[in-house]
PDB file of N, CA and C in Angstrom:
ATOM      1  N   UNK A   1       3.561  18.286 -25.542  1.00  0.00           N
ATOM      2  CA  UNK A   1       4.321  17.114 -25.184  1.00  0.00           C
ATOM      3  C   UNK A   1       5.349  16.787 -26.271  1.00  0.00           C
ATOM      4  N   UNK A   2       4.926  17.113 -27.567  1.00  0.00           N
ATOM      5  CA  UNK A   2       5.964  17.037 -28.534  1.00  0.00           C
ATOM      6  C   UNK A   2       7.665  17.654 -28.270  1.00  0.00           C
ATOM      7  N   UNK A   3       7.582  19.019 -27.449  1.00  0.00           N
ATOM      8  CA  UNK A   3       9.083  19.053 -27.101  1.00  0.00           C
ATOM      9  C   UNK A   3       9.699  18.502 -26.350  1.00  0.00           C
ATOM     10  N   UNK A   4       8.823  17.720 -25.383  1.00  0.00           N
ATOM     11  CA  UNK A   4       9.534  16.569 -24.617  1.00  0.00           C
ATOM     12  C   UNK A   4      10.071  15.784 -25.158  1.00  0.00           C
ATOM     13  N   UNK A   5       9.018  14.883 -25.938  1.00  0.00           N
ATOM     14  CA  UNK A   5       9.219  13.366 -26.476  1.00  0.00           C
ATOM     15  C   UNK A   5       9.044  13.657 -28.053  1.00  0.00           C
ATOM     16  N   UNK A   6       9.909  13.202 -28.810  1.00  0.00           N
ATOM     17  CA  UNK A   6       9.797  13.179 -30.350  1.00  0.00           C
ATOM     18  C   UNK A   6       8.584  12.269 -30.957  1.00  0.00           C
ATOM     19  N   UNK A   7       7.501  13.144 -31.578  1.00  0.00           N
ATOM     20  CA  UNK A   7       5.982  12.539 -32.253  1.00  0.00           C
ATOM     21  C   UNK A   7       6.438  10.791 -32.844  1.00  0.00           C
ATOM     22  N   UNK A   8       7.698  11.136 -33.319  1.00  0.00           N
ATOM     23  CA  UNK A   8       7.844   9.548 -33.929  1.00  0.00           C
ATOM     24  C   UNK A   8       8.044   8.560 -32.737  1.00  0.00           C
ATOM     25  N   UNK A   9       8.414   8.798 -31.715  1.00  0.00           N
ATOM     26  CA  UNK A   9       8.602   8.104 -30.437  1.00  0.00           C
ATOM     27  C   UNK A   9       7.318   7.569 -29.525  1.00  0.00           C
ATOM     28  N   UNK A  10       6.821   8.635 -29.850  1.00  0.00           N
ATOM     29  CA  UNK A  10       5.126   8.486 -29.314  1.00  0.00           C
ATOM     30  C   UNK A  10       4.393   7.231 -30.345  1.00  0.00           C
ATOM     31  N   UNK A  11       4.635   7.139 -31.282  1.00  0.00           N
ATOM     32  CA  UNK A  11       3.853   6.655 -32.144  1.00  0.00           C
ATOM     33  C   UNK A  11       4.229   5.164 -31.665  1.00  0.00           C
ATOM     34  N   UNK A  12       4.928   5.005 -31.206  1.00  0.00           N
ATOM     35  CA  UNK A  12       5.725   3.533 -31.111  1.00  0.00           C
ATOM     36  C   UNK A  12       5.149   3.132 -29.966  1.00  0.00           C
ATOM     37  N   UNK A  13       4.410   3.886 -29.094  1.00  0.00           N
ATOM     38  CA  UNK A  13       3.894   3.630 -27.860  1.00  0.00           C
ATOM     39  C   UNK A  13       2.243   3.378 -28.398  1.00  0.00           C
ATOM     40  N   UNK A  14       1.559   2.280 -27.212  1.00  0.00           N
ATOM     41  CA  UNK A  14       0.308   2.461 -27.372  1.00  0.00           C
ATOM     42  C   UNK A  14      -0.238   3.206 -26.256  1.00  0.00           C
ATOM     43  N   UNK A  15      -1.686   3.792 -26.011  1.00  0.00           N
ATOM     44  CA  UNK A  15      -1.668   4.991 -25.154  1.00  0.00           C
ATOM     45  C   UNK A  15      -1.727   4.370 -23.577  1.00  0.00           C
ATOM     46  N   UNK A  16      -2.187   3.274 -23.958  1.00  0.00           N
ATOM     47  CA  UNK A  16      -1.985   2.434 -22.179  1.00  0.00           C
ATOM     48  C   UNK A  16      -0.880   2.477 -22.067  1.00  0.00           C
ATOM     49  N   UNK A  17       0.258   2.504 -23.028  1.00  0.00           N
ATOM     50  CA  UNK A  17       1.148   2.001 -22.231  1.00  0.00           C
ATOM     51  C   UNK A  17       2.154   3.040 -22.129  1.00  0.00           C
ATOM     52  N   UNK A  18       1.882   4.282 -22.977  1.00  0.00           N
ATOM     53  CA  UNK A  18       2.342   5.643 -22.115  1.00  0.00           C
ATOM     54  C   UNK A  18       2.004   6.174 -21.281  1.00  0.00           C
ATOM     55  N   UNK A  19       0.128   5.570 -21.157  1.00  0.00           N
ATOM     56  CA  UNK A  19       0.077   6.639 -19.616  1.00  0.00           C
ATOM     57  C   UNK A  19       0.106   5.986 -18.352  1.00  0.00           C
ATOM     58  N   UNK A  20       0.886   4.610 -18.712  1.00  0.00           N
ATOM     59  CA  UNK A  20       1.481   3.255 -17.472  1.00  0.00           C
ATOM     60  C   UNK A  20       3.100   4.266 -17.252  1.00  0.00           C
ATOM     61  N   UNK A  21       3.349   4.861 -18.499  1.00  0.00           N
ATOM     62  CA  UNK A  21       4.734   4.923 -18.716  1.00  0.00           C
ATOM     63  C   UNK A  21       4.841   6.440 -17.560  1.00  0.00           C
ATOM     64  N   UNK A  22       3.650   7.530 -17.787  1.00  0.00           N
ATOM     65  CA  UNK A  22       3.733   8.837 -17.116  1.00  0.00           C
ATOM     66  C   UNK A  22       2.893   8.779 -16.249  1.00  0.00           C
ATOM     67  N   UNK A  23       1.983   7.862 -16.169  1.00  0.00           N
ATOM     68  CA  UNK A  23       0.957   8.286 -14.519  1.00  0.00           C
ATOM     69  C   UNK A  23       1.027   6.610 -13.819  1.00  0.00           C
ATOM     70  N   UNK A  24       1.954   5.786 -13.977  1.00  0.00           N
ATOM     71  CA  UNK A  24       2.109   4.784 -13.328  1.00  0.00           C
ATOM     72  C   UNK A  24       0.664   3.555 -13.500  1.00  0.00           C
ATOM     73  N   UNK A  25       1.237   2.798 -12.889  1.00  0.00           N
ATOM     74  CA  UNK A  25       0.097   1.260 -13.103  1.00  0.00           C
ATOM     75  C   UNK A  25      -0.951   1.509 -12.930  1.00  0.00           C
ATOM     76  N   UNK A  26      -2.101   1.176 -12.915  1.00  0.00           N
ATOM     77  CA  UNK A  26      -3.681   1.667 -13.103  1.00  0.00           C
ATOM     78  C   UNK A  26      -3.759   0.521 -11.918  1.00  0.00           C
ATOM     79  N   UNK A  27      -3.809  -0.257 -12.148  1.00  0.00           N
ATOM     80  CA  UNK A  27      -3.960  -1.893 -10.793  1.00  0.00           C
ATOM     81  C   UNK A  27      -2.621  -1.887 -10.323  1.00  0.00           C
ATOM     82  N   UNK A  28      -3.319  -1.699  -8.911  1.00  0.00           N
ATOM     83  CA  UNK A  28      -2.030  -2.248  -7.102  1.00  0.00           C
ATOM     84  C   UNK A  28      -2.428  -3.964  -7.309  1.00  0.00           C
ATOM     85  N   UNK A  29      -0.844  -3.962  -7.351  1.00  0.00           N
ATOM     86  CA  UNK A  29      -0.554  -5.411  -7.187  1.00  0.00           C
ATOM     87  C   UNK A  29       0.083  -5.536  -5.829  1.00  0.00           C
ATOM     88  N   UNK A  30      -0.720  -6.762  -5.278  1.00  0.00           N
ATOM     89  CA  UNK A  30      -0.298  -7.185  -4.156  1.00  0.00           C
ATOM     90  C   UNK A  30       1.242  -7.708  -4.016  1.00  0.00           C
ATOM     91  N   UNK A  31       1.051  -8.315  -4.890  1.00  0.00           N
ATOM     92  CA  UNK A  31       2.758  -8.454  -5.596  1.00  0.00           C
ATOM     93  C   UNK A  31       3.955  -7.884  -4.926  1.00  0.00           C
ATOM     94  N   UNK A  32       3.468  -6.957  -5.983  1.00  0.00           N
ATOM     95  CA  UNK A  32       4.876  -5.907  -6.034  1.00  0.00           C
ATOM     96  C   UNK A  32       4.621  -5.052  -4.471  1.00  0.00           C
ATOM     97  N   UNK A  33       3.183  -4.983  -3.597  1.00  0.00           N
ATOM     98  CA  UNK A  33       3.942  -4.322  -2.778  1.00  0.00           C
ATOM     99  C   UNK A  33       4.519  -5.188  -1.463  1.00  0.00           C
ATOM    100  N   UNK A  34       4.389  -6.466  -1.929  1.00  0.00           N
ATOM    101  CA  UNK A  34       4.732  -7.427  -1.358  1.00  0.00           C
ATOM    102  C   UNK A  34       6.652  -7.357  -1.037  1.00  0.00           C
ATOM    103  N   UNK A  35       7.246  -6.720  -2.183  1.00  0.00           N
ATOM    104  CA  UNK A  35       8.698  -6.934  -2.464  1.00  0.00           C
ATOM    105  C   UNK A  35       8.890  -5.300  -1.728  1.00  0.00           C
ATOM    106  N   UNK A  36       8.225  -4.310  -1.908  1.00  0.00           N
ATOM    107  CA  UNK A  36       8.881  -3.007  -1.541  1.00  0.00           C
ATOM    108  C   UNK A  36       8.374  -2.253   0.252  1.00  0.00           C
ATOM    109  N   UNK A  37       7.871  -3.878   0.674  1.00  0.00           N
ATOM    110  CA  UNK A  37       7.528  -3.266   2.188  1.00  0.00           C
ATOM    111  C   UNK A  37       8.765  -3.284   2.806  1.00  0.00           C
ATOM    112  N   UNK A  38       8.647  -2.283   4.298  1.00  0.00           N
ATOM    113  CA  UNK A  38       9.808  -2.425   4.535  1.00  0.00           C
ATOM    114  C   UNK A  38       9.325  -3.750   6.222  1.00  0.00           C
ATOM    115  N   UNK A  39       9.475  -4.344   6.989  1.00  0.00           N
ATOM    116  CA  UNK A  39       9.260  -4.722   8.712  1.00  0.00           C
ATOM    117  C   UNK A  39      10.199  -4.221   9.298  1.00  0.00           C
ATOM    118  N   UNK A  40       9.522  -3.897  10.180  1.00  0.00           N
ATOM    119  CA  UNK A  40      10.232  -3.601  11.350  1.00  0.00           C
ATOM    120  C   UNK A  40       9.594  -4.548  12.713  1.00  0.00           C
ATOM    121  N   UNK A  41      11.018  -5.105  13.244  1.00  0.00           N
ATOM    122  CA  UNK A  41      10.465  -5.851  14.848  1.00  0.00           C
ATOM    123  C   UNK A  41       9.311  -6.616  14.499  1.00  0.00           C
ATOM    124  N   UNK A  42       8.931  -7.308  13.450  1.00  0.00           N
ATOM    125  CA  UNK A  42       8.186  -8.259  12.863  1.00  0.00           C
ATOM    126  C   UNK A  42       8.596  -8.652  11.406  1.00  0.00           C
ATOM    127  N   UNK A  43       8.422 -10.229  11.703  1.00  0.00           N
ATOM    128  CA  UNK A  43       8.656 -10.660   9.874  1.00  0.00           C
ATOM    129  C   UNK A  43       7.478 -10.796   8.787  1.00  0.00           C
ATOM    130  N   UNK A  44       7.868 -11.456   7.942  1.00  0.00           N
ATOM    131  CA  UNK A  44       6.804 -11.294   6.626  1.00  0.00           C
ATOM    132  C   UNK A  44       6.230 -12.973   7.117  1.00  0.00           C
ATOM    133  N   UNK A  45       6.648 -13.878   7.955  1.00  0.00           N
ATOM    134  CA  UNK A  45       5.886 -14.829   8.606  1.00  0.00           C
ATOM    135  C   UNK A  45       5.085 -15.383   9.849  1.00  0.00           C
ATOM    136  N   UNK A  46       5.024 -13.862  10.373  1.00  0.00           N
ATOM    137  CA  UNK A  46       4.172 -13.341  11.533  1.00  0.00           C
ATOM    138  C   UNK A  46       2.768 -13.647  11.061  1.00  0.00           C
ATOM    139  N   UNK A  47       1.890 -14.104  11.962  1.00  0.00           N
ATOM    140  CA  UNK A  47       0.688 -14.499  11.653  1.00  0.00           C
ATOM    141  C   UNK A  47      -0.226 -12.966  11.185  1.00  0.00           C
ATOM    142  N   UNK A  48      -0.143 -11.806  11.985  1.00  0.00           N
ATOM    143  CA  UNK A  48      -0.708 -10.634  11.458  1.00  0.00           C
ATOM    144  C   UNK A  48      -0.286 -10.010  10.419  1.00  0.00           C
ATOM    145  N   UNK A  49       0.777 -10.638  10.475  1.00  0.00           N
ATOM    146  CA  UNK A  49       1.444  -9.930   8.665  1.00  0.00           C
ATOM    147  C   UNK A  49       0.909 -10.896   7.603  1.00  0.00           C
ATOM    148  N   UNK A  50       0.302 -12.411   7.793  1.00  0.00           N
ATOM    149  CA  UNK A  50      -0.063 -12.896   6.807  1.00  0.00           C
ATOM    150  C   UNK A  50      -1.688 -12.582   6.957  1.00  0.00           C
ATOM    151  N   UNK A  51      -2.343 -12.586   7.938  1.00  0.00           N
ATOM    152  CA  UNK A  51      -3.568 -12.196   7.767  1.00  0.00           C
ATOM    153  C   UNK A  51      -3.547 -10.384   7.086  1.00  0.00           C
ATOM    154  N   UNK A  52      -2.884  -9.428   7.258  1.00  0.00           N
ATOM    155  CA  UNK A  52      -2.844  -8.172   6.658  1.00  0.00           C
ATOM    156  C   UNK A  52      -2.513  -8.283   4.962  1.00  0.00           C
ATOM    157  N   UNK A  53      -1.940  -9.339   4.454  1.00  0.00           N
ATOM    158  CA  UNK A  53      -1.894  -9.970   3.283  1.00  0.00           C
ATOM    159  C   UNK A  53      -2.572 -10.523   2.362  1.00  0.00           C
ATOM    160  N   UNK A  54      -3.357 -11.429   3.243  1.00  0.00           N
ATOM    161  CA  UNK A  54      -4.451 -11.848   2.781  1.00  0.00           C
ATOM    162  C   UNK A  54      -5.876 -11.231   2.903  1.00  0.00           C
ATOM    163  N   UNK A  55      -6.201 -10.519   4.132  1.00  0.00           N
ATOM    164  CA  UNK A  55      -7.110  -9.074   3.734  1.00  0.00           C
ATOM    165  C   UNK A  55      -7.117  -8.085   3.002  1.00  0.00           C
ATOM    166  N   UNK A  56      -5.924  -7.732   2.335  1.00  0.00           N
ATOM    167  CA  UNK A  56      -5.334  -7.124   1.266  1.00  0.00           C
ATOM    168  C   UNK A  56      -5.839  -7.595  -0.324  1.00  0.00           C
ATOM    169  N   UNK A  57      -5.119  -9.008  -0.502  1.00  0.00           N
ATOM    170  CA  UNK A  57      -5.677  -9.586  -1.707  1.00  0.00           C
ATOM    171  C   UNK A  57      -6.975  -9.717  -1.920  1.00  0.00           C
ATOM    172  N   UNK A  58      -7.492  -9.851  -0.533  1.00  0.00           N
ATOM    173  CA  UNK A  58      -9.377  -9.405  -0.927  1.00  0.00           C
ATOM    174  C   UNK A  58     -10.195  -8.664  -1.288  1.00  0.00           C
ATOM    175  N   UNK A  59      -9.409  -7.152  -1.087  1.00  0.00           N
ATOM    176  CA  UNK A  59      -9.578  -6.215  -1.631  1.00  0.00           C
ATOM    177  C   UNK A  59      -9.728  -5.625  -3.112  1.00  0.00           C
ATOM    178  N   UNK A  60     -10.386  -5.160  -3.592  1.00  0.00           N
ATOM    179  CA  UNK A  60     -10.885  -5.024  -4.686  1.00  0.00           C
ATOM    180  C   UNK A  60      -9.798  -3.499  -5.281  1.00  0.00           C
ATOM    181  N   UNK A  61      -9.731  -3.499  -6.395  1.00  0.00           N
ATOM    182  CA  UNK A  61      -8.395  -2.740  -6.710  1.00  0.00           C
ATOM    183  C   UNK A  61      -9.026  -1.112  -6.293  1.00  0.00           C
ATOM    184  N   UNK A  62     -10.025  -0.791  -6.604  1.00  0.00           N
ATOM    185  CA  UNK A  62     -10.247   0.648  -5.954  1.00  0.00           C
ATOM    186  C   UNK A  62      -9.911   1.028  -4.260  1.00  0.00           C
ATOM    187  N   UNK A  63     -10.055  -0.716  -3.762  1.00  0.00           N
ATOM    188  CA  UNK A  63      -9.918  -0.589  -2.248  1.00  0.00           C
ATOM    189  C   UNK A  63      -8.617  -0.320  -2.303  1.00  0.00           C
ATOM    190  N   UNK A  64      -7.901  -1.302  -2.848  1.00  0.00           N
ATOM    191  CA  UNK A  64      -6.843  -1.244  -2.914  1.00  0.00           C
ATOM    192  C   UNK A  64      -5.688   0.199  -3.363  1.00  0.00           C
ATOM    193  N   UNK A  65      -6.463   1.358  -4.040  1.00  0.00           N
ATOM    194  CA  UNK A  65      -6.149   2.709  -4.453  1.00  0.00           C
ATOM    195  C   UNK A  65      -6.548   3.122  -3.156  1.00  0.00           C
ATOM    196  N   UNK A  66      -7.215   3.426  -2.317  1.00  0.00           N
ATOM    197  CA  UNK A  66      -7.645   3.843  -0.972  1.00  0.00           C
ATOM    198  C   UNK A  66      -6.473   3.272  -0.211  1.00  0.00           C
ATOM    199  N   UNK A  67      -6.150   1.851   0.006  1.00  0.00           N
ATOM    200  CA  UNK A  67      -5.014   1.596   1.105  1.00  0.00           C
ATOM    201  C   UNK A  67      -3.908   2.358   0.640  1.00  0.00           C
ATOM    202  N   UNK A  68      -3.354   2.491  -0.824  1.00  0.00           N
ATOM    203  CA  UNK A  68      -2.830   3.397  -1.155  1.00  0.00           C
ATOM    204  C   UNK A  68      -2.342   5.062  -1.116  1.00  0.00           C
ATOM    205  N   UNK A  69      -3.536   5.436  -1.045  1.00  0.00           N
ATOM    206  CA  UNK A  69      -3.609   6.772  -0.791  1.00  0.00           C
ATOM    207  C   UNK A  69      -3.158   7.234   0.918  1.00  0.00           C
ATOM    208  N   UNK A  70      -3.548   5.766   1.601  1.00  0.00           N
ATOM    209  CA  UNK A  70      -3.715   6.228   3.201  1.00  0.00           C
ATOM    210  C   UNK A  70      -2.371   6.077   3.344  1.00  0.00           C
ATOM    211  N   UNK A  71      -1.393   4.973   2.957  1.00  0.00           N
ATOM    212  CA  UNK A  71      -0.132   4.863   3.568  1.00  0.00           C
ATOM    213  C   UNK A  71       1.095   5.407   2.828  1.00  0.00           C
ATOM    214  N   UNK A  72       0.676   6.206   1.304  1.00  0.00           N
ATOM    215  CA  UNK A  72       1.758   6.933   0.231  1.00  0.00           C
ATOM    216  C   UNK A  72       1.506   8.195   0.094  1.00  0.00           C
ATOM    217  N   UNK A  73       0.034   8.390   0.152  1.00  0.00           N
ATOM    218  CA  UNK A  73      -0.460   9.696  -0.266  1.00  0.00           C
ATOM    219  C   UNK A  73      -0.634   9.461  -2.486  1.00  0.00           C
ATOM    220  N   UNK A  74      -0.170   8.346  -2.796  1.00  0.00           N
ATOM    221  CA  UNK A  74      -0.541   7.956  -4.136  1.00  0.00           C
ATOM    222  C   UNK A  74      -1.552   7.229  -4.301  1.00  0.00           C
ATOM    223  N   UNK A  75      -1.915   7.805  -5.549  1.00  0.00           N
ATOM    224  CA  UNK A  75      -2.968   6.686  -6.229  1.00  0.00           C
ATOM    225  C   UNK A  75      -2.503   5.398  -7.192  1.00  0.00           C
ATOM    226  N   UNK A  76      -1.706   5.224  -7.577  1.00  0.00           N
ATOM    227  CA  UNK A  76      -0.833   4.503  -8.375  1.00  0.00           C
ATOM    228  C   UNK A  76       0.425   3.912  -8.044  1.00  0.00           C
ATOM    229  N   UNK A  77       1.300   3.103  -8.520  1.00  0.00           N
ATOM    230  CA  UNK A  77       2.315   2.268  -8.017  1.00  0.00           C
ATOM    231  C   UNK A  77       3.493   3.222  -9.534  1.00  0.00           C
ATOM    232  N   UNK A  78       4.171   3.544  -9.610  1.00  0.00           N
ATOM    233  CA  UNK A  78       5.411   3.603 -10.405  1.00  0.00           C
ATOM    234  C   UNK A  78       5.347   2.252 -11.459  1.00  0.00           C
ATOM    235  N   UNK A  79       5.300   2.717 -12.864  1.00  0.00           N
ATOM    236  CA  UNK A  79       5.674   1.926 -13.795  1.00  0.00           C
ATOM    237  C   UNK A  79       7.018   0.789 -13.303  1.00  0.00           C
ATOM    238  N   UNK A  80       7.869   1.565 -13.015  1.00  0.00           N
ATOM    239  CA  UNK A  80       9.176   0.651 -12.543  1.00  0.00           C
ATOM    240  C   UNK A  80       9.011   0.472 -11.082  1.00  0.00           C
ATOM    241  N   UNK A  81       9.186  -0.602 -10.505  1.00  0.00           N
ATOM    242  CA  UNK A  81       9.670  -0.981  -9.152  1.00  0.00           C
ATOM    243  C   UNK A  81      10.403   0.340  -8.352  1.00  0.00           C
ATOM    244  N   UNK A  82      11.967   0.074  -9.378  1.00  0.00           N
ATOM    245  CA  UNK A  82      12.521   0.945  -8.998  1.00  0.00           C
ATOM    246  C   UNK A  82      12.226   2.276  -8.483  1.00  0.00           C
ATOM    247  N   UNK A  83      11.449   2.445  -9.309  1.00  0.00           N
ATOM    248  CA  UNK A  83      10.827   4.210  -8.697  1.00  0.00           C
ATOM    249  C   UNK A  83      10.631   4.440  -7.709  1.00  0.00           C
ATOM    250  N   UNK A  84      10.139   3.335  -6.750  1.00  0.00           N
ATOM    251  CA  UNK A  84       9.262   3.686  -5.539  1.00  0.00           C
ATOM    252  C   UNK A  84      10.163   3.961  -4.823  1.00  0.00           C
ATOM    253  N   UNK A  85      10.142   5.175  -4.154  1.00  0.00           N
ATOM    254  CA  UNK A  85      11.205   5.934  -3.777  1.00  0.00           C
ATOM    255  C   UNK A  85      10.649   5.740  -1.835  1.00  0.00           C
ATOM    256  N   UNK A  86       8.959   5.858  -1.745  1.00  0.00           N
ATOM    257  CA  UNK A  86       8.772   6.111  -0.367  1.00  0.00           C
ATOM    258  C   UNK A  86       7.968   4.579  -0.197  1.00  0.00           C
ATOM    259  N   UNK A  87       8.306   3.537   0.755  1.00  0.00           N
ATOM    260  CA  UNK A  87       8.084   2.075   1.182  1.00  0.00           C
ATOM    261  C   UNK A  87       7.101   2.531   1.825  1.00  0.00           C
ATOM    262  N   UNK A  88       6.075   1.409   2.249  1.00  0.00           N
ATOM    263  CA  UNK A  88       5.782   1.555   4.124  1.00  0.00           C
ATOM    264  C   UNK A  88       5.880   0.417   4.334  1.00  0.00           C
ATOM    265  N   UNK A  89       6.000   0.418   5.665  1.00  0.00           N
ATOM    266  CA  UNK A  89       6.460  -0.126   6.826  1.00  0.00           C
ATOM    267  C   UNK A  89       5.100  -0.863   7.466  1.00  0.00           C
ATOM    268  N   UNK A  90       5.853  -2.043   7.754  1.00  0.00           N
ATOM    269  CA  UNK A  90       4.817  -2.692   9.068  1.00  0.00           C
ATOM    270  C   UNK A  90       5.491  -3.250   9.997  1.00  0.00           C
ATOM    271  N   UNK A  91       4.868  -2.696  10.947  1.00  0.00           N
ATOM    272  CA  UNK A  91       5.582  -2.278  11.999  1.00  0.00           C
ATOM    273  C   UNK A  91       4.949  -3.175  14.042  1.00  0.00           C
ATOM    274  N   UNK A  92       5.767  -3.852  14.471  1.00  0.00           N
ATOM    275  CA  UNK A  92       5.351  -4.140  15.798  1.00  0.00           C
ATOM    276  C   UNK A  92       5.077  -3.290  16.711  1.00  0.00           C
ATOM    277  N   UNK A  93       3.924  -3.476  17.000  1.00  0.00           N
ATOM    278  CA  UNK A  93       4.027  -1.950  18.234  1.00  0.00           C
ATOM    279  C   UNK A  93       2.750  -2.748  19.487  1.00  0.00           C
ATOM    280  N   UNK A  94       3.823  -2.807  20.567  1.00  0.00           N
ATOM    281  CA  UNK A  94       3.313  -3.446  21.609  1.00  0.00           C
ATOM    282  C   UNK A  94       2.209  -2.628  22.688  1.00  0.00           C
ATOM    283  N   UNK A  95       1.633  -3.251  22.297  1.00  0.00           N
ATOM    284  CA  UNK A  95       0.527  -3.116  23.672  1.00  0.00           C
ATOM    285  C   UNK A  95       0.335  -3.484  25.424  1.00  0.00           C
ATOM    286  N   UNK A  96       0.210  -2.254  26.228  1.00  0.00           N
ATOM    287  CA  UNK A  96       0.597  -2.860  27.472  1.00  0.00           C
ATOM    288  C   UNK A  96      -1.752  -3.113  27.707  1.00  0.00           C
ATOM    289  N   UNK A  97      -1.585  -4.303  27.979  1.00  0.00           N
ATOM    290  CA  UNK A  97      -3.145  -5.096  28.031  1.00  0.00           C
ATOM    291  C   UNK A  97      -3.570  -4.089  29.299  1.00  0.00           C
ATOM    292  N   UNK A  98      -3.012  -3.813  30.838  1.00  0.00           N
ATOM    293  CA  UNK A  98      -3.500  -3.483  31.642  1.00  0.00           C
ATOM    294  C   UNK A  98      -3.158  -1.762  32.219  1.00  0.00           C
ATOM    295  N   UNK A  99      -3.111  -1.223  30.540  1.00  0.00           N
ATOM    296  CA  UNK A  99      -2.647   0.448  30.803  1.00  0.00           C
ATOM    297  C   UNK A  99      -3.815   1.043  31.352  1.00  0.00           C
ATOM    298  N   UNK A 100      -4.156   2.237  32.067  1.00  0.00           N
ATOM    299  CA  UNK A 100      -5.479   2.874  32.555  1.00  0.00           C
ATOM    300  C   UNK A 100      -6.005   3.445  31.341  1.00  0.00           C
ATOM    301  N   UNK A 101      -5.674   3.068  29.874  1.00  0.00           N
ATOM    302  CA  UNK A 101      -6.916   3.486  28.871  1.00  0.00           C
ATOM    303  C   UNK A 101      -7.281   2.346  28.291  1.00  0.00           C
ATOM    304  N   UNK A 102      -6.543   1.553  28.496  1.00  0.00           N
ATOM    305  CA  UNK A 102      -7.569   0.157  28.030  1.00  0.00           C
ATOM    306  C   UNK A 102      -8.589  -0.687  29.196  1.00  0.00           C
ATOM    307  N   UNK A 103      -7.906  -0.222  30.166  1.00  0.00           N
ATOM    308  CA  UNK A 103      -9.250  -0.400  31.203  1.00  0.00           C
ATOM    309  C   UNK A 103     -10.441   0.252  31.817  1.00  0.00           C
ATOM    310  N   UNK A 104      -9.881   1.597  31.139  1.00  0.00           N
ATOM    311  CA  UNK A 104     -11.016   2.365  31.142  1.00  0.00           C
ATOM    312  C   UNK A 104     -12.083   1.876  29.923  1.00  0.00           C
ATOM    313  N   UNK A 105     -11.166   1.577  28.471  1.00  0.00           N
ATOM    314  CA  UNK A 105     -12.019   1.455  27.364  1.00  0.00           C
ATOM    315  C   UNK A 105     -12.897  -0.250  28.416  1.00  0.00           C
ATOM    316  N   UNK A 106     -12.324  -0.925  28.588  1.00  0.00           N
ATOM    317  CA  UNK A 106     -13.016  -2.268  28.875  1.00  0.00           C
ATOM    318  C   UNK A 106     -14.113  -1.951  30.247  1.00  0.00           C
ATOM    319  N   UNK A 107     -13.699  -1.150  30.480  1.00  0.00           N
ATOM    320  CA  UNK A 107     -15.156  -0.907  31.740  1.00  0.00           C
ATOM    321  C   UNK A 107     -15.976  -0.265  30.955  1.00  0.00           C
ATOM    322  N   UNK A 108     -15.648   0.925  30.190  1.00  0.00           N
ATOM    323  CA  UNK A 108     -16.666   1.452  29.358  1.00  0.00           C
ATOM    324  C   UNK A 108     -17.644   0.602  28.736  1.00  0.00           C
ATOM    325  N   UNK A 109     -17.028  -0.434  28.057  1.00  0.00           N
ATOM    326  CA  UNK A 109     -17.675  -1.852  27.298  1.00  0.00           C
ATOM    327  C   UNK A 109     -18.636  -2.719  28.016  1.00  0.00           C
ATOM    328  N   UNK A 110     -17.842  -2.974  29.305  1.00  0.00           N
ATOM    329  CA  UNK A 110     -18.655  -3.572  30.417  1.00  0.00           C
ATOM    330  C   UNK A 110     -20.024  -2.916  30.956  1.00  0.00           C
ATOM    331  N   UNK A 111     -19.578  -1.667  31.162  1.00  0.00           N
ATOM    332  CA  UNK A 111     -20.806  -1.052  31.786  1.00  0.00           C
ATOM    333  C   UNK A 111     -22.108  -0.869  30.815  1.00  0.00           C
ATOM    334  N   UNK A 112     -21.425  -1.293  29.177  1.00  0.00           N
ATOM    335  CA  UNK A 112     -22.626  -0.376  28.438  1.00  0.00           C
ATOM    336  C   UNK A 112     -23.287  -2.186  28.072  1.00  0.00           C
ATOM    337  N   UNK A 113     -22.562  -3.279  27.877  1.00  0.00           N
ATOM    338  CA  UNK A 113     -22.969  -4.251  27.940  1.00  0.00           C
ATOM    339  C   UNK A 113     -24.353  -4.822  29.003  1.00  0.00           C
TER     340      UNK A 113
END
């Protein structure tokens, strides 16, 4: 690593906060991914977008590395904001209530009820 970064440069760093600096934040802040979502066809004052928010903050930060992994493929957030190169999205996606697989699923339910 020394031909990367000059030993005297390193020294000026403490090791948290170089390996914040090369393997990104250790704790998902609800925060920040609060600022880098993207909506689509729903706002950030939609009642399911505030309940997905607040089930979120309940989450415990390893959970929170798991929601991670499922919607980035990362374990970590980028030291800088800036970095985050790939958002996700939350997204409206309508449901027709009386399609033939949700009434199949609801008879299924019915019948086993």
């Amino acid at each position: 690593m020394a031909w990367i970064v000059p030993v005297t440069l390193l020294s000026l760093q403490t090791a948290r906060h170089l390996e914040s600096m090369v393997c990104g934040m250790p704790d998902i802040s609800v925060d920040i991914l609060k600022k880098v979502v993207r909506y689509r066809e729903i706002d950030d004052n939609h009642h399911l977008v505030q309940w997905f928010w607040q089930t979120l903050e309940q989450f415990s930060n390893d959970e929170r590395i798991l929601f991670m992994r499922f919607v980035s493929g990362r374990s970590r957030l980028p030291a800088n904001i800036a970095d985050i190169s790939q958002r996700f999205q939350i997204m409206k996606v309508d449901r027709v209530r009386h399609s033939p697989i949700n009434q199949s699923i609801n008879q299924s339910i019915n019948n086993f009820i």
